[in-house]
N, C-alpha and C. Protein backbone atom coordinates (compact mmCIF):
# COMPACT_ATOMS: atom_id res chain seq x y z
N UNK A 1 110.65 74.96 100.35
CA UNK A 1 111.80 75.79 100.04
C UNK A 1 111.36 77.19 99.64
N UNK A 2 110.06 77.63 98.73
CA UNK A 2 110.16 78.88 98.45
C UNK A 2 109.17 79.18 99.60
N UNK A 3 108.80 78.93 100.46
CA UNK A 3 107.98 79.79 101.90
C UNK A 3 109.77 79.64 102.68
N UNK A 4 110.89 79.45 102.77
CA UNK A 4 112.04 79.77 103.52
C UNK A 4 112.32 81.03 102.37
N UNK A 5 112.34 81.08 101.51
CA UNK A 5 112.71 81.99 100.95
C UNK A 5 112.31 83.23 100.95
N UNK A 6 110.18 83.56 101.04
CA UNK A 6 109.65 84.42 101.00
C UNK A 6 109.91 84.90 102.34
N UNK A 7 110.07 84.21 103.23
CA UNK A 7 110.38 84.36 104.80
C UNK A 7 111.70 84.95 104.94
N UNK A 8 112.82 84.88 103.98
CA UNK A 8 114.13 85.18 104.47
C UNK A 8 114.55 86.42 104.65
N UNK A 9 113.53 87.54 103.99
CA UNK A 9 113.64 89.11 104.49
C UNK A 9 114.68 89.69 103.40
N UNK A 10 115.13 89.05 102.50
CA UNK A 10 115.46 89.55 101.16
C UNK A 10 114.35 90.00 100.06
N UNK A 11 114.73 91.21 99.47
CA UNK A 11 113.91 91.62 98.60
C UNK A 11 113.66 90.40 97.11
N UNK A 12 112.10 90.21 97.06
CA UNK A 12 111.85 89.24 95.82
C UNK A 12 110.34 90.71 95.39
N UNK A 13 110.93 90.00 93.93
CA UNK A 13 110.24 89.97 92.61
C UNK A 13 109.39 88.89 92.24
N UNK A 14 108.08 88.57 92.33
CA UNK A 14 107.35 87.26 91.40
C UNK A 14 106.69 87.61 90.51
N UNK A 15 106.79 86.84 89.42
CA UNK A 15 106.15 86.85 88.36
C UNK A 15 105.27 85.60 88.31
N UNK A 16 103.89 85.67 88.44
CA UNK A 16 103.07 84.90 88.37
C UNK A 16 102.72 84.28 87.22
N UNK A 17 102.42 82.93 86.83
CA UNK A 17 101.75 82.36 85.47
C UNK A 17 100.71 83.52 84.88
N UNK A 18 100.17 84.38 86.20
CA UNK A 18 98.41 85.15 85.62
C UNK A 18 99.52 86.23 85.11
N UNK A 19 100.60 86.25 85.05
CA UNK A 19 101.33 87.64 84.88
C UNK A 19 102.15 86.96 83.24
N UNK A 20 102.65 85.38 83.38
CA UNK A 20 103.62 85.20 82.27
C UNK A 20 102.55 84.63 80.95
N UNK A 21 101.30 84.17 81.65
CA UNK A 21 100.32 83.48 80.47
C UNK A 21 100.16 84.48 79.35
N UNK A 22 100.11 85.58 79.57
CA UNK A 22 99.65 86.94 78.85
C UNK A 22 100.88 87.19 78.04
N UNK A 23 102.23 87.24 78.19
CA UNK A 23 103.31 87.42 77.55
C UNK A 23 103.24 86.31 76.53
N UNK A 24 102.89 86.41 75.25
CA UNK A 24 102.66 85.77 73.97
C UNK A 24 103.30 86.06 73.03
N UNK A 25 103.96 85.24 72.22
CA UNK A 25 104.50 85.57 71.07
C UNK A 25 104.01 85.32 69.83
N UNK A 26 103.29 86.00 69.03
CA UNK A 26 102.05 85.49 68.23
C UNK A 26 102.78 84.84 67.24
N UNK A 27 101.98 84.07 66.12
CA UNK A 27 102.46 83.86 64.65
C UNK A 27 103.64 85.11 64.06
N UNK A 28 102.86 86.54 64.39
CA UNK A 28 103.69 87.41 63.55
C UNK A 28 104.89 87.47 64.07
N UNK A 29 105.21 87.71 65.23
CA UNK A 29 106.78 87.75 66.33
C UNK A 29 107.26 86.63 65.38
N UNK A 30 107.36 85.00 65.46
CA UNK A 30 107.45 84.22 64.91
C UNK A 30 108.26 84.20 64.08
N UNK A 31 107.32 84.23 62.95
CA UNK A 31 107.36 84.88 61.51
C UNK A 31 108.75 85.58 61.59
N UNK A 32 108.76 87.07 61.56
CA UNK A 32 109.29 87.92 62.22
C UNK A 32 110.92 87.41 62.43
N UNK A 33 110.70 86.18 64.19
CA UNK A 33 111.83 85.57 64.50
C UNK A 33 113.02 85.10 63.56
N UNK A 34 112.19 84.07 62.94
CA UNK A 34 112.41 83.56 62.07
C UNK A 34 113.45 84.10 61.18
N UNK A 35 113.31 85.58 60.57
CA UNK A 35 114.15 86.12 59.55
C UNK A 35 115.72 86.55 60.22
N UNK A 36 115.72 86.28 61.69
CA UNK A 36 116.52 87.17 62.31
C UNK A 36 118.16 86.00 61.93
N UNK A 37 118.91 85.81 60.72
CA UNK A 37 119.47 85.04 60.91
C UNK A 37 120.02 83.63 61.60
N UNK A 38 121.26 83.60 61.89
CA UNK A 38 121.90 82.32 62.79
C UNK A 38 120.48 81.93 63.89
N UNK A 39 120.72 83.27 64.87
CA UNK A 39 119.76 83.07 66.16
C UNK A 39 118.57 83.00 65.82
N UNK A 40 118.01 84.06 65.05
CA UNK A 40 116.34 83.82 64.67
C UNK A 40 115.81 82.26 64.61
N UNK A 41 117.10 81.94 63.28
CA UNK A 41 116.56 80.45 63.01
C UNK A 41 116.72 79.18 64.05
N UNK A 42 117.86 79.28 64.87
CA UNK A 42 117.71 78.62 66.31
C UNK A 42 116.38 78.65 67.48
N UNK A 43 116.31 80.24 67.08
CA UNK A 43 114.72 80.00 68.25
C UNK A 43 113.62 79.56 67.77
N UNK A 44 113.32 80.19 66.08
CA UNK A 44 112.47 79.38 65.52
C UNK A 44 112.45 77.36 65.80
N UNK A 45 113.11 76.92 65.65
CA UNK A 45 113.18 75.80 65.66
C UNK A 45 112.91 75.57 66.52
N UNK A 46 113.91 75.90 67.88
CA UNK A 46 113.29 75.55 69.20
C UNK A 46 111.79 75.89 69.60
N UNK A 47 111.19 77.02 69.14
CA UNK A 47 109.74 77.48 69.12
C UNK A 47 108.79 76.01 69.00
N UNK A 48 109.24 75.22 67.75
CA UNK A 48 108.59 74.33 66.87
C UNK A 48 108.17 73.06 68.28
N UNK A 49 109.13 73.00 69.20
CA UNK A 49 108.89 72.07 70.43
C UNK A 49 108.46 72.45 71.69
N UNK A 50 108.43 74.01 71.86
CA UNK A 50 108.03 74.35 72.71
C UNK A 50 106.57 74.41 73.40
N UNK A 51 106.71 73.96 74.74
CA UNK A 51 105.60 73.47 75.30
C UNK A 51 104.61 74.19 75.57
N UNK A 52 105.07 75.98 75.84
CA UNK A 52 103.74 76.36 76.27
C UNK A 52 103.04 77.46 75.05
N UNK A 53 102.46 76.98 73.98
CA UNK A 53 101.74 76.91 72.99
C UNK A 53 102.24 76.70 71.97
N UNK A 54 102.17 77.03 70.53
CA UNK A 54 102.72 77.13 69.46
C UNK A 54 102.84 77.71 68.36
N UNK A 55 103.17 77.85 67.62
CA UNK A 55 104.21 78.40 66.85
C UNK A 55 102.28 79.46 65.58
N UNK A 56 101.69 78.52 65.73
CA UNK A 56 100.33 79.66 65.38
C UNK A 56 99.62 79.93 66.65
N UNK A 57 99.67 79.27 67.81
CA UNK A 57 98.34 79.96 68.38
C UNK A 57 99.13 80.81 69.09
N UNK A 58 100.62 81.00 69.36
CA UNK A 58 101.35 81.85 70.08
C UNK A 58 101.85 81.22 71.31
N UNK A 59 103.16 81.46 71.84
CA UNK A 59 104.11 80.97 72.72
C UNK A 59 104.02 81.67 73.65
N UNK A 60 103.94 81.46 75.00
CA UNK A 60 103.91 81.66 75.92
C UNK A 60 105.17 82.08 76.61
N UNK A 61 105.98 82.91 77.28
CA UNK A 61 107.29 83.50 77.22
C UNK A 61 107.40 83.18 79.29
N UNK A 62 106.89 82.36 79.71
CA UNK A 62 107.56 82.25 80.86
C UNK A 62 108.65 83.08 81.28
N UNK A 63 109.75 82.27 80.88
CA UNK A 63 111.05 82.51 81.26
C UNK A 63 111.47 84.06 80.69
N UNK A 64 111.31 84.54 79.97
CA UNK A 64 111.83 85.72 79.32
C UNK A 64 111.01 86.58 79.84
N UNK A 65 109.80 86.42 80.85
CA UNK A 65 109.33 87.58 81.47
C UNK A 65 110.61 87.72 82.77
N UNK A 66 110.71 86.99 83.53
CA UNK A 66 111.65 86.93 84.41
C UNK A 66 113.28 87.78 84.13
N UNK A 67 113.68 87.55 82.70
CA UNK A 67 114.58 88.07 82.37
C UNK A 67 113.80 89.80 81.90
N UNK A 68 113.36 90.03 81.20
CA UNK A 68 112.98 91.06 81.18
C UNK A 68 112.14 91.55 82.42
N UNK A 69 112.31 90.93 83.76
CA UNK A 69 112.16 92.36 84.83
C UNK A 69 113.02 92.69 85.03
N UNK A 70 113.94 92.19 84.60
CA UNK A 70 115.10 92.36 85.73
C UNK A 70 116.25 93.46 84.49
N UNK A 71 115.74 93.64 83.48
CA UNK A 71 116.31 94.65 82.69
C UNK A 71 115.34 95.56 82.08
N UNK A 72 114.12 95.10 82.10
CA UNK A 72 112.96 96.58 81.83
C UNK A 72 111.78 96.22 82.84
N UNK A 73 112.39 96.47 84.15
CA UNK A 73 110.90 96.59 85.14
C UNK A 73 109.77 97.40 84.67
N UNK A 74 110.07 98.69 84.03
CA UNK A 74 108.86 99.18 83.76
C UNK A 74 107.74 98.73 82.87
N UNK A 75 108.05 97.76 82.20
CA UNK A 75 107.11 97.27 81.83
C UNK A 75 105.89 96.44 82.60
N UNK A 76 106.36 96.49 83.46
CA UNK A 76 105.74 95.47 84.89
C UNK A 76 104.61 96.63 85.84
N UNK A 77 103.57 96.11 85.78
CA UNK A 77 102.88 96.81 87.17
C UNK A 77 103.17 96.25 88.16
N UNK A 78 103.54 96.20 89.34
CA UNK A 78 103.88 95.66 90.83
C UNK A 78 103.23 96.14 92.04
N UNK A 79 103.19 95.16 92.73
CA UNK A 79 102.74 95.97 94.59
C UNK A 79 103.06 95.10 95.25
N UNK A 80 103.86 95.89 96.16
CA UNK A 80 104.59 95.70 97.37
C UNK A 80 103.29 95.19 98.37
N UNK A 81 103.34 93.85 98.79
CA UNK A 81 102.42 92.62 99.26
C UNK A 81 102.79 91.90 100.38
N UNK A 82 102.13 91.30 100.99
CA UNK A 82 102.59 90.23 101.95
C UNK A 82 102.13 89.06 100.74
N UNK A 83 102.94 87.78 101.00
CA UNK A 83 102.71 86.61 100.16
C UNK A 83 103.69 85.56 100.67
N UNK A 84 102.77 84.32 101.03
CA UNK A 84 103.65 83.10 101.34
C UNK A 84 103.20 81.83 100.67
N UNK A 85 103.48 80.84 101.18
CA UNK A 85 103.35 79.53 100.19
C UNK A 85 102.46 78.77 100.72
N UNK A 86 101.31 77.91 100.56
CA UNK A 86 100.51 77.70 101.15
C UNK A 86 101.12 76.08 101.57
N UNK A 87 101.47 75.89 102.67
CA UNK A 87 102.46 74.41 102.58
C UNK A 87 101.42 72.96 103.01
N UNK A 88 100.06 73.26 103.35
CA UNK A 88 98.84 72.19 103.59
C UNK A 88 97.90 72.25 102.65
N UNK A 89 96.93 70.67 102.61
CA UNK A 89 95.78 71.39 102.16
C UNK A 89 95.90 70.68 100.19
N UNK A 90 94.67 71.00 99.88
CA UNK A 90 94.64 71.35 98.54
C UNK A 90 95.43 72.03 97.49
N UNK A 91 95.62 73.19 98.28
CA UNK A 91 96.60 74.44 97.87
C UNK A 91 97.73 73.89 98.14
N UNK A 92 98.31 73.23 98.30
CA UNK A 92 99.80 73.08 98.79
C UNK A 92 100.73 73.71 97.52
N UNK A 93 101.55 74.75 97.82
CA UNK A 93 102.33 74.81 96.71
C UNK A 93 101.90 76.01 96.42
N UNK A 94 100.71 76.96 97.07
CA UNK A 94 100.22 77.54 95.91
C UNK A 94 100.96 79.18 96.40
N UNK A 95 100.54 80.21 95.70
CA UNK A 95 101.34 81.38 96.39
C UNK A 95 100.15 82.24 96.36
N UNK A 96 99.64 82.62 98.29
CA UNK A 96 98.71 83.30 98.80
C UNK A 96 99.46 84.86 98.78
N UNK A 97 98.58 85.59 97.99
CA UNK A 97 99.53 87.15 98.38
C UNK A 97 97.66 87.68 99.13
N UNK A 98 98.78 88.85 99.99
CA UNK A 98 97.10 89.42 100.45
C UNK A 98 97.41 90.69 99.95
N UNK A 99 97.10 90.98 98.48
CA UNK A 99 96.92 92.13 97.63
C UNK A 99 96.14 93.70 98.76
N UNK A 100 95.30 93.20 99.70
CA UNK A 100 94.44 94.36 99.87
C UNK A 100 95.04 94.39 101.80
N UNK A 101 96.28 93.37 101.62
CA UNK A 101 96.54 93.82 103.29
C UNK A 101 95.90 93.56 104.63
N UNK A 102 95.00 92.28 103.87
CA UNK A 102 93.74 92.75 105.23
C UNK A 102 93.84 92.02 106.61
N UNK A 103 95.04 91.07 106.01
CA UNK A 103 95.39 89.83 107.02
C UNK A 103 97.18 90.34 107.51
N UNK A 104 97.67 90.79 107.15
CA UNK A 104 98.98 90.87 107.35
C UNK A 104 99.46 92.18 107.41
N UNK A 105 100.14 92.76 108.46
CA UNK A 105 101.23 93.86 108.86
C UNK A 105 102.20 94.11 107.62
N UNK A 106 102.72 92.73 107.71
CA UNK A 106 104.33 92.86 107.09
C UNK A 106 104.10 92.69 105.22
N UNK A 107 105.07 93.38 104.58
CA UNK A 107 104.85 93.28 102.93
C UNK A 107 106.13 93.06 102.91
N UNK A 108 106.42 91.59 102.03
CA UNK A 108 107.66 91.07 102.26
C UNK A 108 108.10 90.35 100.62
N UNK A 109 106.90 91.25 99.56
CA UNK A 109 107.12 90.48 98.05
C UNK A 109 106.65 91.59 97.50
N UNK A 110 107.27 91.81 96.53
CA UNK A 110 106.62 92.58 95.33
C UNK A 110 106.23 91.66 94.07
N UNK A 111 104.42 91.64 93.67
CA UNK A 111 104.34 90.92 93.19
C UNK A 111 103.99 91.70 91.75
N UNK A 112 104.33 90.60 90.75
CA UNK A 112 103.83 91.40 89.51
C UNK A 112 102.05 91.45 89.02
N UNK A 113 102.02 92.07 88.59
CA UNK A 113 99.93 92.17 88.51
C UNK A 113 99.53 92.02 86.90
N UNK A 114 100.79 92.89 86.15
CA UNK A 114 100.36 92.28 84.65
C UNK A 114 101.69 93.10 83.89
N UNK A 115 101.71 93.13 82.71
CA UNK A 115 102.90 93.39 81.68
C UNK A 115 102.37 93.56 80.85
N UNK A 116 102.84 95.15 80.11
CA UNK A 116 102.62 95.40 78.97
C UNK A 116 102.95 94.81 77.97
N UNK A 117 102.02 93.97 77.38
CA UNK A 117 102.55 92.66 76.39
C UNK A 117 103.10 93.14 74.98
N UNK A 118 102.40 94.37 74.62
CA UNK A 118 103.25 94.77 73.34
C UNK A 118 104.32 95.55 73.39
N UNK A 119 104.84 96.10 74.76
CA UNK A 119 105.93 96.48 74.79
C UNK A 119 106.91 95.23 75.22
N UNK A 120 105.99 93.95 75.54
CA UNK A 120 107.08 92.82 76.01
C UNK A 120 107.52 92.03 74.40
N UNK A 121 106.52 92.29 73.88
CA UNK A 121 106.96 91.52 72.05
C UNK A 121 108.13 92.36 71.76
N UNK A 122 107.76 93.62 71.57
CA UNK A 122 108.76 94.37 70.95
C UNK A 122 110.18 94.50 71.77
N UNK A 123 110.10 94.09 72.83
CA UNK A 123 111.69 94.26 73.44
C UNK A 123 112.20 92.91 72.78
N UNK A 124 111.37 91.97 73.37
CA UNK A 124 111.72 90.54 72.78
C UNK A 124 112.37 90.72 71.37
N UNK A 125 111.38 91.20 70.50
CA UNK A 125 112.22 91.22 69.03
C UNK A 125 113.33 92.18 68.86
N UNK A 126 113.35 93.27 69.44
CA UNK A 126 114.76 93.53 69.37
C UNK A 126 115.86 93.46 69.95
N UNK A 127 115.58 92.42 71.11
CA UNK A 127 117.27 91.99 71.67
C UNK A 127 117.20 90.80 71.07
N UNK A 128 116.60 90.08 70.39
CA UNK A 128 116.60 88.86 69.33
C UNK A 128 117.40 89.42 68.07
N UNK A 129 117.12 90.75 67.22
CA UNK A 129 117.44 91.15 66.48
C UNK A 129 118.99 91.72 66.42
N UNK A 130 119.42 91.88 68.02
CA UNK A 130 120.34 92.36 68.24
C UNK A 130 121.78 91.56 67.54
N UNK A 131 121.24 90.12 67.96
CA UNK A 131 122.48 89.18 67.28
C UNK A 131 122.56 88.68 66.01
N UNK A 132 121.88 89.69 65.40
CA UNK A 132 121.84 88.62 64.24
C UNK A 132 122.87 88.56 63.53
């Protein structure tokens, strides 16, 4: 399904694990969270089960990189890439981009390369802060 997709000639955005692993929310964010009233104390908690690290060695923000491209791209380095899905093999599943062009004509993904992580904490804490 996502090689029909990279194929479908609509403009995509990916954010890679090597791009979301780095988006961390340390102890201090946390901490921090934590004070932000009603919501603070909802994410805190939810923090407490969350799977991709924890609540001292720092959380891993998957999903909220995704939401924050799509309302502060600039925080994002990107390049416009060819990239498809590797559907055999070992790799099955995996996502081949050819960063340097050397195999492919067509650039049909813009992929992300890395994120300014302390400008990704600090947005994080203040649209967290926003509801409190």
């Amino acid at each position: 399904a996502a090689q029909m997709v990279f194929q479908a000639g609509v403009p995509i955005t990916m954010v890679g694990l090597d791009v979301t692993n780095t988006a961390v929310l340390t102890s201090v964010e946390n901490e921090q969270i934590k004070t932000y009233g009603k919501v603070g104390e909802m994410f805190y908690a939810l923090f407490q089960h969350y799977r991709g690290g924890s609540l001292k060695s720092g959380l891993k923000m998957h999903d909220v990189c995704a939401i924050a491209y799509l309302l502060q791209p600039e925080m994002f380095k990107t390049q416009l890439t060819h990239a498809e899905i590797q559907l055999e093999g070992p790799a099955a599943g995996a996502v081949i981009a050819d960063l340097k062009m050397n195999y492919h004509t067509t650039k049909n993904v813009s992929v992300c390369l890395e994120i300014d992580v302390e400008k990704f904490r600090q947005w994080t804490l203040k649209e967290l802060q926003k509801n409190q």
